[in-house]
PDB file of N, CA and C in Angstrom:
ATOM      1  N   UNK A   1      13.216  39.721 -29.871  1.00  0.00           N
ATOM      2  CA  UNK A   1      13.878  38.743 -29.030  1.00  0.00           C
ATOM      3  C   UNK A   1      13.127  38.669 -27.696  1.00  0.00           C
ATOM      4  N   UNK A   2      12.825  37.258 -27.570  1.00  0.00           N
ATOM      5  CA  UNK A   2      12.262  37.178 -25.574  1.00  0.00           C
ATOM      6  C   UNK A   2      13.127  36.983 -24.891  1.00  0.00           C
ATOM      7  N   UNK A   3      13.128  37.397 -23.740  1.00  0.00           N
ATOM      8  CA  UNK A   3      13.917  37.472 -22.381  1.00  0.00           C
ATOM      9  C   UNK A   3      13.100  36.613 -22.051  1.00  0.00           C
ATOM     10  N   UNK A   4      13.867  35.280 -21.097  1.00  0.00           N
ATOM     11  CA  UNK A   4      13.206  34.359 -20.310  1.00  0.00           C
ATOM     12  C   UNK A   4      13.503  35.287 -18.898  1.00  0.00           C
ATOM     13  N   UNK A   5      12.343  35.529 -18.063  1.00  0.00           N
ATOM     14  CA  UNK A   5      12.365  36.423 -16.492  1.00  0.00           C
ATOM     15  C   UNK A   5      12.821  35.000 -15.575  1.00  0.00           C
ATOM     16  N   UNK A   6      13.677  35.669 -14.323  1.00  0.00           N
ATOM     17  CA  UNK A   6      14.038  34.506 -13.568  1.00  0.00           C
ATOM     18  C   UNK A   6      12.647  34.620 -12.386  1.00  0.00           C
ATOM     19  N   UNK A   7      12.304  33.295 -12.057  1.00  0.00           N
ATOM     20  CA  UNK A   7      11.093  32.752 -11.351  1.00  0.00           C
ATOM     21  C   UNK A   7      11.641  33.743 -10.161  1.00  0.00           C
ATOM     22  N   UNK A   8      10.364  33.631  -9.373  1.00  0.00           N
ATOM     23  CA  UNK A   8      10.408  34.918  -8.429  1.00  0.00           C
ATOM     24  C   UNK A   8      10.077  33.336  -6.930  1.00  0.00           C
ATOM     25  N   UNK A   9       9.714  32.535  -7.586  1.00  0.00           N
ATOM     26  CA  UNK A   9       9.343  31.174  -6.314  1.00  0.00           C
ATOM     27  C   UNK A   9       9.718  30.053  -7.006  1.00  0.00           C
ATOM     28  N   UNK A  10       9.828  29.029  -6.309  1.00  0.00           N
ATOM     29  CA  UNK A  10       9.959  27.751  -7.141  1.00  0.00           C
ATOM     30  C   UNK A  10       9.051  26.555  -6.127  1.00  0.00           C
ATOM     31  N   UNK A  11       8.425  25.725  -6.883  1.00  0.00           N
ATOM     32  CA  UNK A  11       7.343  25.044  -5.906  1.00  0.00           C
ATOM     33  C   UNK A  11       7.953  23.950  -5.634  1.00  0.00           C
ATOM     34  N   UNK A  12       7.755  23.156  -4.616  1.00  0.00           N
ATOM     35  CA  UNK A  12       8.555  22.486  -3.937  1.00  0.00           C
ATOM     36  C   UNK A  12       7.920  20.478  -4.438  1.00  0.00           C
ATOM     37  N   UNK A  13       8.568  19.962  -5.061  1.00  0.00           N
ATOM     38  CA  UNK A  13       8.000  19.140  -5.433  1.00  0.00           C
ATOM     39  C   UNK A  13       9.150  17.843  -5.254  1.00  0.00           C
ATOM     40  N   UNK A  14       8.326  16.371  -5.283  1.00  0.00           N
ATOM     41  CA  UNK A  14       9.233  15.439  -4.851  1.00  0.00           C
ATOM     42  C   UNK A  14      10.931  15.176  -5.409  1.00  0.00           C
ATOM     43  N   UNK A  15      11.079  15.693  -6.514  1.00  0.00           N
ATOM     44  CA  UNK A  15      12.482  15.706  -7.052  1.00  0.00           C
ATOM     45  C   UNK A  15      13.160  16.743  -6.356  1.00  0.00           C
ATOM     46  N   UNK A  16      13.064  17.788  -5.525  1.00  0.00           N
ATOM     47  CA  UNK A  16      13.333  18.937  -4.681  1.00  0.00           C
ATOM     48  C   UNK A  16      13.480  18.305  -2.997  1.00  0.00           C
ATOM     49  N   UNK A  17      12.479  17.167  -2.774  1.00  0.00           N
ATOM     50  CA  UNK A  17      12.807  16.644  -1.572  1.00  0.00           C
ATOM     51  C   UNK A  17      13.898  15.200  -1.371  1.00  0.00           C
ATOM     52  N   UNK A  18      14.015  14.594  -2.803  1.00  0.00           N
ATOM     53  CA  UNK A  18      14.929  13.906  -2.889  1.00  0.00           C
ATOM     54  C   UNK A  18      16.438  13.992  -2.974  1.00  0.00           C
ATOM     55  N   UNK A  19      16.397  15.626  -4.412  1.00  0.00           N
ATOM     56  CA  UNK A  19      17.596  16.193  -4.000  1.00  0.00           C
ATOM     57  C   UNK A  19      18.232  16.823  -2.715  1.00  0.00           C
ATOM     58  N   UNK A  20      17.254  17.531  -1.814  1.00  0.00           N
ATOM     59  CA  UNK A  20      17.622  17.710  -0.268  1.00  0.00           C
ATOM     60  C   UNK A  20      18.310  16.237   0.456  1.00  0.00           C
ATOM     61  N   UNK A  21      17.386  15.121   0.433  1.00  0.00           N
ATOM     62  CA  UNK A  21      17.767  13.860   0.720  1.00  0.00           C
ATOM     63  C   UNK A  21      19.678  13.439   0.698  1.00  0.00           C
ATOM     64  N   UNK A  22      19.858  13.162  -0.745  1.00  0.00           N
ATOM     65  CA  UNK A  22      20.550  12.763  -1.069  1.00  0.00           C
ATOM     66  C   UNK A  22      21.760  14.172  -0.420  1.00  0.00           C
ATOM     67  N   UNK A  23      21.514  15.262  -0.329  1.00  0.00           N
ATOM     68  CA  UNK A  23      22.539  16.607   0.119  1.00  0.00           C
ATOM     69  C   UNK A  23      22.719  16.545   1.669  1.00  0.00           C
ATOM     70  N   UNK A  24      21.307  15.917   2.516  1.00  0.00           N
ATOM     71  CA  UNK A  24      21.380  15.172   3.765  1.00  0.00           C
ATOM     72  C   UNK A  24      22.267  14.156   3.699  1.00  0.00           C
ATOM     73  N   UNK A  25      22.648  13.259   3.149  1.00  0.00           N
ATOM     74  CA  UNK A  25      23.275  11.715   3.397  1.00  0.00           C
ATOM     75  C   UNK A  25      24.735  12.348   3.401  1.00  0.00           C
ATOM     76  N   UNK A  26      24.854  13.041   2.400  1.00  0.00           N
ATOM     77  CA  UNK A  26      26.784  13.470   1.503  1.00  0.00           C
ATOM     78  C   UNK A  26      26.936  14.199   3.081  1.00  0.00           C
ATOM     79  N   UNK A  27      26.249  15.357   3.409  1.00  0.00           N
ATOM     80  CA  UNK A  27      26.873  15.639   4.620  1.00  0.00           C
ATOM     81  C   UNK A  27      26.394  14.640   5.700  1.00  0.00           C
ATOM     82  N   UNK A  28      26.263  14.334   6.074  1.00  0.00           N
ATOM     83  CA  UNK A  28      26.340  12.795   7.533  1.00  0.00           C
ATOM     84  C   UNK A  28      27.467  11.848   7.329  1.00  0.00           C
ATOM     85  N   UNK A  29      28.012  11.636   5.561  1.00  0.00           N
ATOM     86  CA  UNK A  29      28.977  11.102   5.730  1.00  0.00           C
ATOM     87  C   UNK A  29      30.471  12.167   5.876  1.00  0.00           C
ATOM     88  N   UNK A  30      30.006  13.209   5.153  1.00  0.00           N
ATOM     89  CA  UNK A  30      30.987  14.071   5.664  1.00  0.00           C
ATOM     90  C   UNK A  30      31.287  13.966   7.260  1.00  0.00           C
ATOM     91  N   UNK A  31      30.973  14.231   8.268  1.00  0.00           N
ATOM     92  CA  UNK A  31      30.527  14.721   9.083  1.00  0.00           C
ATOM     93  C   UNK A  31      31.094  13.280  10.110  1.00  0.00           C
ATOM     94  N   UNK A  32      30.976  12.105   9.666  1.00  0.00           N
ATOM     95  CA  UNK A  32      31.718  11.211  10.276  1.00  0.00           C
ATOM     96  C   UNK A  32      32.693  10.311   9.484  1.00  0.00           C
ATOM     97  N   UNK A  33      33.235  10.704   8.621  1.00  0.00           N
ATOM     98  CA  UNK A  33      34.573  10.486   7.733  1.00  0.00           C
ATOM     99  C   UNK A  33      35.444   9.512   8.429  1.00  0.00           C
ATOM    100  N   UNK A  34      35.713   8.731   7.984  1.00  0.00           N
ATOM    101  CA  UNK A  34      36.692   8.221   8.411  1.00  0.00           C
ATOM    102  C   UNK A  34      36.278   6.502   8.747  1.00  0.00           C
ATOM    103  N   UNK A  35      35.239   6.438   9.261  1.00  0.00           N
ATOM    104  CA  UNK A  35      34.435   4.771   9.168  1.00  0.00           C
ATOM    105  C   UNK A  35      35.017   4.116   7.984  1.00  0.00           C
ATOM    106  N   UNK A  36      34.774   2.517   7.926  1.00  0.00           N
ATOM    107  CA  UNK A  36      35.488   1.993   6.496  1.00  0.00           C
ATOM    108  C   UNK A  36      34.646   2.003   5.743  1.00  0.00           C
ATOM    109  N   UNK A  37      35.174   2.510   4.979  1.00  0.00           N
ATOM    110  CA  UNK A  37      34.994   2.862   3.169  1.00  0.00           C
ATOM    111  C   UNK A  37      33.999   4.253   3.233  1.00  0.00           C
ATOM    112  N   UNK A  38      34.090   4.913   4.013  1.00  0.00           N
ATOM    113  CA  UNK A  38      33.432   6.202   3.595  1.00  0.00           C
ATOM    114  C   UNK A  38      34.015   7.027   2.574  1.00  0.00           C
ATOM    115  N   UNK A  39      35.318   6.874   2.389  1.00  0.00           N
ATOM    116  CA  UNK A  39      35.266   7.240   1.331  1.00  0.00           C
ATOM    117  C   UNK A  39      34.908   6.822  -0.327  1.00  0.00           C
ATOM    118  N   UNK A  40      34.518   5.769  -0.287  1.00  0.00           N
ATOM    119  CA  UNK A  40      33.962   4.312  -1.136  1.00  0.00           C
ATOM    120  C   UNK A  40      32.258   5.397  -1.284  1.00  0.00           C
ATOM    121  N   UNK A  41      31.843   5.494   0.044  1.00  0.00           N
ATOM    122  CA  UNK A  41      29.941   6.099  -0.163  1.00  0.00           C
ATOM    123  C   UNK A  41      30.403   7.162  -0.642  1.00  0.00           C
ATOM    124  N   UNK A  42      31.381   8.016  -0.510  1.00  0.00           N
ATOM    125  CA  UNK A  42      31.065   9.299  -1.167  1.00  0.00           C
ATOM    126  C   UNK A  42      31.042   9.709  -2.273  1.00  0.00           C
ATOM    127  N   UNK A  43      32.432   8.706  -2.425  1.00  0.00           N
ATOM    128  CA  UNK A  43      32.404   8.449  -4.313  1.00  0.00           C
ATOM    129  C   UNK A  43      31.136   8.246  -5.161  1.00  0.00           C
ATOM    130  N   UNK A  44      30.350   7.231  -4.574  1.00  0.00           N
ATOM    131  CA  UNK A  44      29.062   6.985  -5.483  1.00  0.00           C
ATOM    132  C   UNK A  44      28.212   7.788  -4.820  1.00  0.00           C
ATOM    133  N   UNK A  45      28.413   8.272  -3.470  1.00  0.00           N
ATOM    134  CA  UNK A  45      26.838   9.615  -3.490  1.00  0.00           C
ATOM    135  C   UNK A  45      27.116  10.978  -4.343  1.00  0.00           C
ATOM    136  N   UNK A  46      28.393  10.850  -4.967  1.00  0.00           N
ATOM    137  CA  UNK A  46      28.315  11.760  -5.915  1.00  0.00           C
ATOM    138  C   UNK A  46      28.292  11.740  -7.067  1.00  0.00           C
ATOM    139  N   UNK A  47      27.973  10.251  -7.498  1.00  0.00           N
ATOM    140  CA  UNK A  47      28.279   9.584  -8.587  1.00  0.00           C
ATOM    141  C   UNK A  47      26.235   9.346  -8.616  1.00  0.00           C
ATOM    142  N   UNK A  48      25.629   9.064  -7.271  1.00  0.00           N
ATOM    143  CA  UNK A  48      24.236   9.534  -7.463  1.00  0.00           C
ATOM    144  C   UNK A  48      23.467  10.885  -7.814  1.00  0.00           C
ATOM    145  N   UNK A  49      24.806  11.287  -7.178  1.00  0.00           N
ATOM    146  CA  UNK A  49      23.868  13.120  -7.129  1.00  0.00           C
ATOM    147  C   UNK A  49      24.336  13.700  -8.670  1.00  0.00           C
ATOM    148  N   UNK A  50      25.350  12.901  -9.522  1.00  0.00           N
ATOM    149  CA  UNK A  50      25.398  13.599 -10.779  1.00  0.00           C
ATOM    150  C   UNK A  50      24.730  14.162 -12.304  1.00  0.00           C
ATOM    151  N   UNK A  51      24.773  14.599 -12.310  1.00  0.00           N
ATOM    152  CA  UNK A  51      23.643  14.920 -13.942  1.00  0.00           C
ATOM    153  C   UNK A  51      22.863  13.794 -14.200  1.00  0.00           C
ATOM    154  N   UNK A  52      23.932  13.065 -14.724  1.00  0.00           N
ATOM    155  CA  UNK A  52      23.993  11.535 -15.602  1.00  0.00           C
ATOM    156  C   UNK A  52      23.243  10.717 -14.181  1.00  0.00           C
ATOM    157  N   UNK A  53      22.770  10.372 -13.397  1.00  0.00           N
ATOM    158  CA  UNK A  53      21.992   9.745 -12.320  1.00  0.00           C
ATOM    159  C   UNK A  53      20.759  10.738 -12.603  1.00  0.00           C
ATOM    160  N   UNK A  54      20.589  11.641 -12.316  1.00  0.00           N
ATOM    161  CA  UNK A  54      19.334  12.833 -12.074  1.00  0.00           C
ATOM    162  C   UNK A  54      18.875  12.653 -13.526  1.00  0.00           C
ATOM    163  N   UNK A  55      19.485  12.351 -14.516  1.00  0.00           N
ATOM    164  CA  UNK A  55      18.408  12.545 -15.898  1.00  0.00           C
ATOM    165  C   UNK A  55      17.963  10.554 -16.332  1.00  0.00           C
ATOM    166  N   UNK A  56      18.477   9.784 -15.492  1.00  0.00           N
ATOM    167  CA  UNK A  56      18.287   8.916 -15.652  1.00  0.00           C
ATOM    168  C   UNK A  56      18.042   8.024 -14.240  1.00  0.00           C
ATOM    169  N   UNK A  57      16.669   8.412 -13.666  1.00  0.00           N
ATOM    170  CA  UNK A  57      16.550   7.639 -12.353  1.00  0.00           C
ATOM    171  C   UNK A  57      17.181   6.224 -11.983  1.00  0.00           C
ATOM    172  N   UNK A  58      16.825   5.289 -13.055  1.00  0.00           N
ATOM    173  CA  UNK A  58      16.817   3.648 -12.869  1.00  0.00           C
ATOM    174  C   UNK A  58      18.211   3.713 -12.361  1.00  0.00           C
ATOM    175  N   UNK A  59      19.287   4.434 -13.105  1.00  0.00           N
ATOM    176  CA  UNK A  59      20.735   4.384 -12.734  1.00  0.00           C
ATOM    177  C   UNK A  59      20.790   4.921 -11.093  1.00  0.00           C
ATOM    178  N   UNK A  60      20.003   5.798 -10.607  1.00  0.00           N
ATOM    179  CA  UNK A  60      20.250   6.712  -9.448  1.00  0.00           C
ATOM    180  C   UNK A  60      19.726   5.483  -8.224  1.00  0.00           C
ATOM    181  N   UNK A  61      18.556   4.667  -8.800  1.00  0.00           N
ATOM    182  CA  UNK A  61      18.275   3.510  -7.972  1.00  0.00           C
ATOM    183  C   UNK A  61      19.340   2.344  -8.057  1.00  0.00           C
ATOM    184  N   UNK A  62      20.007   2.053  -8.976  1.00  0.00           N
ATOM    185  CA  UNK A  62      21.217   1.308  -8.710  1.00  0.00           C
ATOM    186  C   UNK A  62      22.256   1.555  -7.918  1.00  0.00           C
ATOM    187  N   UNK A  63      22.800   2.662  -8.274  1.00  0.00           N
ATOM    188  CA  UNK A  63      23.651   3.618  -7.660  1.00  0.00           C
ATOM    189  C   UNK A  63      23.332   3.432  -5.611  1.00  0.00           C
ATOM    190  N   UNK A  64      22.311   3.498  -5.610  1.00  0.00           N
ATOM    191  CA  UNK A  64      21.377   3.793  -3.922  1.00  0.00           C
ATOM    192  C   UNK A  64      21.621   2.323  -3.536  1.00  0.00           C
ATOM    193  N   UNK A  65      21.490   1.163  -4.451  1.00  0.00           N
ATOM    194  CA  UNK A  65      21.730  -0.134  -3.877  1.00  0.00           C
ATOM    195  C   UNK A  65      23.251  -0.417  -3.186  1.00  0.00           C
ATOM    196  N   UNK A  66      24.037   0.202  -4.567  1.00  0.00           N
ATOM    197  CA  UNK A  66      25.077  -0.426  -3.975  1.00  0.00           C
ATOM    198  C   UNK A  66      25.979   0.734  -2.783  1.00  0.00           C
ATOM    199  N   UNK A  67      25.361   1.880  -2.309  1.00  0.00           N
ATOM    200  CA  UNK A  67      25.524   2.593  -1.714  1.00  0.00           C
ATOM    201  C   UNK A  67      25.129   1.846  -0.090  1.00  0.00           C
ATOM    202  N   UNK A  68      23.740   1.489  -0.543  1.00  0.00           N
ATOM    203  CA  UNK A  68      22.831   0.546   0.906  1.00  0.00           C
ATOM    204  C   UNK A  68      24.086  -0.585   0.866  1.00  0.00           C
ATOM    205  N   UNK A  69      24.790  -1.346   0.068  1.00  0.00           N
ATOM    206  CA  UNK A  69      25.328  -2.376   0.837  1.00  0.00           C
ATOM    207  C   UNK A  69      26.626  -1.892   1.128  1.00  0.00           C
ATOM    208  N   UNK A  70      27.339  -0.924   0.513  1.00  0.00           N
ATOM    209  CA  UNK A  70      28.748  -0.752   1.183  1.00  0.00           C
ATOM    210  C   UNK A  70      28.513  -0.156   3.074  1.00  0.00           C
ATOM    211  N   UNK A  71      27.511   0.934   2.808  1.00  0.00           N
ATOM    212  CA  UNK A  71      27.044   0.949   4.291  1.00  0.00           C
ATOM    213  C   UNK A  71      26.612   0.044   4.877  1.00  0.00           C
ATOM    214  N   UNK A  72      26.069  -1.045   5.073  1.00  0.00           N
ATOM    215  CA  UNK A  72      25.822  -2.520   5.515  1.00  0.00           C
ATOM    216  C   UNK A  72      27.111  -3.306   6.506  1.00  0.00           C
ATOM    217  N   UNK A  73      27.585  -3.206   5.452  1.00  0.00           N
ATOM    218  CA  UNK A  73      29.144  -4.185   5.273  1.00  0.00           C
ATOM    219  C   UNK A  73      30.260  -2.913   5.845  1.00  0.00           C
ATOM    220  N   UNK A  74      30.039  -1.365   5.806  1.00  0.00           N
ATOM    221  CA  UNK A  74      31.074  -0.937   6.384  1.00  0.00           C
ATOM    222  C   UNK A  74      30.127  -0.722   8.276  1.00  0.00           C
ATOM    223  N   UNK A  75      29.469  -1.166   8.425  1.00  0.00           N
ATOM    224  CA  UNK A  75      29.097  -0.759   9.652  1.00  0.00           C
ATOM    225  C   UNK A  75      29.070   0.935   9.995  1.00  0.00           C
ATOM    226  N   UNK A  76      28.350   1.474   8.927  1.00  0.00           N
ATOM    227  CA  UNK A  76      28.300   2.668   8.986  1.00  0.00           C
ATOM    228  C   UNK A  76      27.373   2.985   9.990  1.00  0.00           C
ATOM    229  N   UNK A  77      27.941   4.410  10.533  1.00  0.00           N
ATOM    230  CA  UNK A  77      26.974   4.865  11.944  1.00  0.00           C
ATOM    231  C   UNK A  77      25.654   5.427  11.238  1.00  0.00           C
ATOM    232  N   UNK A  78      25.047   5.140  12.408  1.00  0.00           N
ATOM    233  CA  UNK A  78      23.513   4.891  12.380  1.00  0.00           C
ATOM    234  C   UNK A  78      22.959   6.035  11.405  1.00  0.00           C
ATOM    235  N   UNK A  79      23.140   7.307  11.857  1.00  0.00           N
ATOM    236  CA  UNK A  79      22.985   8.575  11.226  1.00  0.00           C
ATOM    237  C   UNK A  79      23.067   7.755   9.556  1.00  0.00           C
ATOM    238  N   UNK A  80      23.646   7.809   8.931  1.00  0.00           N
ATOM    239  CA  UNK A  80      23.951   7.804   7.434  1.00  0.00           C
ATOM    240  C   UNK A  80      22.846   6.323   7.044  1.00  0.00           C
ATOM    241  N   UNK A  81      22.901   5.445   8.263  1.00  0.00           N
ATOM    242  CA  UNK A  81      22.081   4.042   7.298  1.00  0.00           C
ATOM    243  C   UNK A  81      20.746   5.098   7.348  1.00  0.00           C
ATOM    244  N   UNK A  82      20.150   5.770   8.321  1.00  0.00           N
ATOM    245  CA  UNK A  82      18.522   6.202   8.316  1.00  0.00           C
ATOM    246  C   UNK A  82      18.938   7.258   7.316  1.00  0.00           C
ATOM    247  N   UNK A  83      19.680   7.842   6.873  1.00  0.00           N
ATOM    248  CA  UNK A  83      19.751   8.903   5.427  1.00  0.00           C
ATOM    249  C   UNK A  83      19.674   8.244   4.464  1.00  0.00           C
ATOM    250  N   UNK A  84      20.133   7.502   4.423  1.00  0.00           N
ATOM    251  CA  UNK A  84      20.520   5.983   3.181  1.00  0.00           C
ATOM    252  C   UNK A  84      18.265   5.969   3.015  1.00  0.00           C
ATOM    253  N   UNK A  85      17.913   5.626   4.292  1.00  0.00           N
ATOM    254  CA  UNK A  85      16.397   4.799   4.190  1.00  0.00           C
ATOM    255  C   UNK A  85      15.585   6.092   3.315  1.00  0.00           C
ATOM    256  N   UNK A  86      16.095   6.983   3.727  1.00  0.00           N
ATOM    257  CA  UNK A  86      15.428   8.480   3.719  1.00  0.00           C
ATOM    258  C   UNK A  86      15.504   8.533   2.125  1.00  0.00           C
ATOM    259  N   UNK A  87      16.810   8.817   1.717  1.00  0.00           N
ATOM    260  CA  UNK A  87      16.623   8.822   0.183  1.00  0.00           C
ATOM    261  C   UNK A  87      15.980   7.647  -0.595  1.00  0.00           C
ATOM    262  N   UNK A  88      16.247   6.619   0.046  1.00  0.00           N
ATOM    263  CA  UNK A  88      15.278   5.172  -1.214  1.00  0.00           C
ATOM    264  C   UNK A  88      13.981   5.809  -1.187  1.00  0.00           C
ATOM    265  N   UNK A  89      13.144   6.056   0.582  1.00  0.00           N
ATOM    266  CA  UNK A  89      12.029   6.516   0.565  1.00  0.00           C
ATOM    267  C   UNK A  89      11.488   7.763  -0.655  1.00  0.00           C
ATOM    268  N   UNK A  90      12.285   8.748  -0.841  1.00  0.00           N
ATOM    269  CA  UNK A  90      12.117   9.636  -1.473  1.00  0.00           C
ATOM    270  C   UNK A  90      12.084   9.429  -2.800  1.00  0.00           C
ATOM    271  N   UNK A  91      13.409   8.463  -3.037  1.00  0.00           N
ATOM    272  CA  UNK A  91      13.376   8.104  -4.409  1.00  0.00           C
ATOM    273  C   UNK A  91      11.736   7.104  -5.046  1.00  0.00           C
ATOM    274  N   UNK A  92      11.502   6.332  -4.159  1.00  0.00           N
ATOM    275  CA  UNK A  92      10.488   5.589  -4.788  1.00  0.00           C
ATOM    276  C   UNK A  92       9.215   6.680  -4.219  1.00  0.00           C
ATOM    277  N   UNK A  93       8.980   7.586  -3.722  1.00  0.00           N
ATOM    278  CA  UNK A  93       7.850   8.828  -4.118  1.00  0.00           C
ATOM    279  C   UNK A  93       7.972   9.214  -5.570  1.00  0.00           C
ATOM    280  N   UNK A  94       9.300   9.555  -5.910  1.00  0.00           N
ATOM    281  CA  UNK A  94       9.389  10.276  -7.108  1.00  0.00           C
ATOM    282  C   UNK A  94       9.122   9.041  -8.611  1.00  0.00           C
ATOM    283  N   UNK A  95       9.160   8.392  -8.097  1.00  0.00           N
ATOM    284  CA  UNK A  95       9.010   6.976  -8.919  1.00  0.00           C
ATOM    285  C   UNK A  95       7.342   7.174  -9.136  1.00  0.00           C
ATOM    286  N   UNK A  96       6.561   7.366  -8.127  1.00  0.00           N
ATOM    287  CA  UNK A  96       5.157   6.854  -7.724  1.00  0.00           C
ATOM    288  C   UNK A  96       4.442   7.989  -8.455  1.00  0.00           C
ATOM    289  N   UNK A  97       5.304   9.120  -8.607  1.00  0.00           N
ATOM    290  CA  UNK A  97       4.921  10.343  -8.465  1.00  0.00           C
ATOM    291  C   UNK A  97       4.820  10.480 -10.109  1.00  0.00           C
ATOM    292  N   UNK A  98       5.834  10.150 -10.861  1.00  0.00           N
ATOM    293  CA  UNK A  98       6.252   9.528 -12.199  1.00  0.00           C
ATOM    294  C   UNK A  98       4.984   8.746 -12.725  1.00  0.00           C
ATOM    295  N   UNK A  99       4.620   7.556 -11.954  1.00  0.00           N
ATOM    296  CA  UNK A  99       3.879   6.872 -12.359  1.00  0.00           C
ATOM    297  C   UNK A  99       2.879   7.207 -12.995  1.00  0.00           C
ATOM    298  N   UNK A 100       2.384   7.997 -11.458  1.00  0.00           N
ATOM    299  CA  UNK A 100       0.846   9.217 -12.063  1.00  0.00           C
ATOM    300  C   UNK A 100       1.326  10.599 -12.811  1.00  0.00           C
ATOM    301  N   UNK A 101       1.953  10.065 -13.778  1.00  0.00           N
ATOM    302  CA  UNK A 101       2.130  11.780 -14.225  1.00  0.00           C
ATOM    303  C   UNK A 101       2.370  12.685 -14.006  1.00  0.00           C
ATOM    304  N   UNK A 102       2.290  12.983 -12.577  1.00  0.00           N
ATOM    305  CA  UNK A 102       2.582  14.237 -11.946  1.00  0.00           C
ATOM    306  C   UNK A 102       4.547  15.090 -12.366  1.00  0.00           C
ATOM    307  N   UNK A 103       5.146  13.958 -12.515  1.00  0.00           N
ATOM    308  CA  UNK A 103       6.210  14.563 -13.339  1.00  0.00           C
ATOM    309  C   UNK A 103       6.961  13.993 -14.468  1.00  0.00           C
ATOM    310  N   UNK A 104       7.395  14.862 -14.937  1.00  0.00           N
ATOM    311  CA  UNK A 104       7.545  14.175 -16.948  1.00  0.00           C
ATOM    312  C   UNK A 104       8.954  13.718 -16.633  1.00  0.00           C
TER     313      UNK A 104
END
């Protein structure tokens, strides 16, 4: 029988800076609760950050759209729209990053 050993490092790669991203946005909206419909973004930033989004990007980029317009339309504070920019940014690295192979 093999024992799988647990990694002693883990290398830091664009799906690692997106998931930080998206763990940045959930707390900023934490953090100013109460704006309209924050509770509306949190629902779907956890509805982005779920399995079912993470094993299927295209959904996690839908998900980010309609996240960008409820913040739009709720006049969300500034903090959360530049987290909002932060994760698309990240997300379309990991897209680019995809492209060239660099991850399966």
């Amino acid at each position: 029988m093999v024992f799988v050993t647990e990694p002693t490092g883990y290398e830091k790669t664009a799906l690692s800076d997106l998931q930080g991203s998206w763990g940045n946005l959930r707390d900023a909206v934490v953090e100013n609760f109460g704006f309209p419909n924050s509770d509306k973004l949190m629902f779907h930033i956890s509805e982005a950050m779920s399995w079912e989004s993470v094993r299927n990007l295209k959904q996690m980029k839908g998900t980010l759209l309609i996240i960008q317009n409820i913040a739009v339309q709720a006049k969300a504070p500034e903090e959360v729209t530049e987290l909002i920019e932060d994760v698309r940014q990240d997300l379309e690295i990991v897209f680019d990053e995809i492209a060239e192979g660099n991850i399966d």
